[in-house]
C-alpha atoms as a PDB file:
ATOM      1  CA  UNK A   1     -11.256 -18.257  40.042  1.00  0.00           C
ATOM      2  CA  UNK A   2     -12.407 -21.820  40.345  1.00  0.00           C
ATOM      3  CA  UNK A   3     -10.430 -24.514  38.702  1.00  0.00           C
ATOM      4  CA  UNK A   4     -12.432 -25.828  35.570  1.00  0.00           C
ATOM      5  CA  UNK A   5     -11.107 -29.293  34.566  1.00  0.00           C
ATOM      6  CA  UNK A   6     -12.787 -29.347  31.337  1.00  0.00           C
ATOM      7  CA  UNK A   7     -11.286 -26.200  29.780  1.00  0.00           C
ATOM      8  CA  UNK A   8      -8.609 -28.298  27.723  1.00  0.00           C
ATOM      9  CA  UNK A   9     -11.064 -29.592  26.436  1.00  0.00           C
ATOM     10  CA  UNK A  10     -12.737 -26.334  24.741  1.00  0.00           C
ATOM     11  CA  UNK A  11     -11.526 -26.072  21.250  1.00  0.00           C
ATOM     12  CA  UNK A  12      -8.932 -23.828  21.122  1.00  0.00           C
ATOM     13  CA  UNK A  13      -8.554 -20.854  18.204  1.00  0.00           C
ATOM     14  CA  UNK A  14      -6.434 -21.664  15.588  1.00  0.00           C
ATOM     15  CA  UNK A  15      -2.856 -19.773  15.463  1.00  0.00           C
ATOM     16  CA  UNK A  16      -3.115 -16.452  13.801  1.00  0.00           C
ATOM     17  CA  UNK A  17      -0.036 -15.476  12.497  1.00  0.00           C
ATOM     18  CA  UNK A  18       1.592 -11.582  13.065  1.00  0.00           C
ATOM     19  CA  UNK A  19       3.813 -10.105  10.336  1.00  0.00           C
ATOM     20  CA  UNK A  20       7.481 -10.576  12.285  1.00  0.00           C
ATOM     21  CA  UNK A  21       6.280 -13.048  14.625  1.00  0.00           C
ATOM     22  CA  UNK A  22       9.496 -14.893  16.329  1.00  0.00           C
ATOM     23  CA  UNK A  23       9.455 -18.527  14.183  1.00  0.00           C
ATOM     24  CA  UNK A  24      12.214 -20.109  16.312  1.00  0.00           C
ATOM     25  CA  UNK A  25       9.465 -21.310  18.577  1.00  0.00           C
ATOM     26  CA  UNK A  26       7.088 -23.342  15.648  1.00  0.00           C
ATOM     27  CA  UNK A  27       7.558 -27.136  14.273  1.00  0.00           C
ATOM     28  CA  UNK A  28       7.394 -27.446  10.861  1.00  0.00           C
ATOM     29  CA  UNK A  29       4.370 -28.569  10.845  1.00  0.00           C
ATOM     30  CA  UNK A  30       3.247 -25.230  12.432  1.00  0.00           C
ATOM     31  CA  UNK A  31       5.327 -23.271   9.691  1.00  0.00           C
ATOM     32  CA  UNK A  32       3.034 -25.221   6.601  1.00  0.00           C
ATOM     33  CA  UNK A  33       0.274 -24.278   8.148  1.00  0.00           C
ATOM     34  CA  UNK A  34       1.141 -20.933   8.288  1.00  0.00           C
ATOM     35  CA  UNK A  35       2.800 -20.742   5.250  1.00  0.00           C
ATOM     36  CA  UNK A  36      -0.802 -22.104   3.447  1.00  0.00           C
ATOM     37  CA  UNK A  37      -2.929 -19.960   5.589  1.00  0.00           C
ATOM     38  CA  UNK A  38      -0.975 -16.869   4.388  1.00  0.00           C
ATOM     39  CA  UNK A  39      -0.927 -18.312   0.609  1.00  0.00           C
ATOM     40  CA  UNK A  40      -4.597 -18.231   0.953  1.00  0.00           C
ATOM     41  CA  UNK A  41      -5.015 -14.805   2.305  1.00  0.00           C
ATOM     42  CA  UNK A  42      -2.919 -13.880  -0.240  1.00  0.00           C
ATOM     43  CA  UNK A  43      -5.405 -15.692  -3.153  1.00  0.00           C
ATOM     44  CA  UNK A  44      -8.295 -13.745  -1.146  1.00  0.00           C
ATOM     45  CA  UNK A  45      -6.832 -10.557  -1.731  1.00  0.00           C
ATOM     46  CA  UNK A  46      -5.348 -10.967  -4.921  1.00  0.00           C
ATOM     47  CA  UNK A  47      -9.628 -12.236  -6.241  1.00  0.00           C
ATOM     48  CA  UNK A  48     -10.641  -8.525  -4.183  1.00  0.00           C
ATOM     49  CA  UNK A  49      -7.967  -6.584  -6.226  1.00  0.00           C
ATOM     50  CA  UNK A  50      -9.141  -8.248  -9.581  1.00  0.00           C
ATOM     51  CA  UNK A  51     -12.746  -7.313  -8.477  1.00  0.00           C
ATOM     52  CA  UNK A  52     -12.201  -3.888  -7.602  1.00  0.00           C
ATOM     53  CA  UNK A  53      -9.947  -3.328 -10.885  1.00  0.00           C
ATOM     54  CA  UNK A  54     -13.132  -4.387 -12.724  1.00  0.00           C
ATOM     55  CA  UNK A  55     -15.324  -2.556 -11.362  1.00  0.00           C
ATOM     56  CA  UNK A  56     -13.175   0.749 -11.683  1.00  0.00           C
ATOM     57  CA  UNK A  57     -12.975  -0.091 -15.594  1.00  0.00           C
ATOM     58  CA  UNK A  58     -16.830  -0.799 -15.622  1.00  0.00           C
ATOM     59  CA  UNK A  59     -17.485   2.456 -13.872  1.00  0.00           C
ATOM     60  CA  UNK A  60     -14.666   4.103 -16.193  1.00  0.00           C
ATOM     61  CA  UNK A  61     -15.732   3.366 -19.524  1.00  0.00           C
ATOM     62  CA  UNK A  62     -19.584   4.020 -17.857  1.00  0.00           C
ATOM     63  CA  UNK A  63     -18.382   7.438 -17.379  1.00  0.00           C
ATOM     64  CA  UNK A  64     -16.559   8.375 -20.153  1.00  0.00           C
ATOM     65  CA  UNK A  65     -17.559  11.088 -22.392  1.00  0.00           C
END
């Protein structure tokens, strides 16, 4: 494999985080943004459970006799 001296400069992926994940390793800086990353998956699928709620009540009262 030939040496490539402009892979550091590729953007790199941002850090996913893993339920578990060892935290002694992160700065604090690394924890916020994890911490607001996972408040904002948590937003996401809090607005999909509010969705799907409504549309089981639309389809519900649609469907009852």
């Amino acid at each position: 494999m030939a040496f490539d001296p402009l892979a550091d400069d590729k953007p790199r992926p941002k850090p996913t985080h893993d339920l578990g994940q060892d935290l002694s390793t992160l700065s604090l800086h690394e924890l916020d943004e994890r911490i607001a990353l996972m408040r904002a998956e948590i937003e996401r699928l809090e607005h999909a459970k509010v969705s799907k709620e409504a549309s089981k009540n639309a389809a519900s009262s649609f469907f009852k006799v």
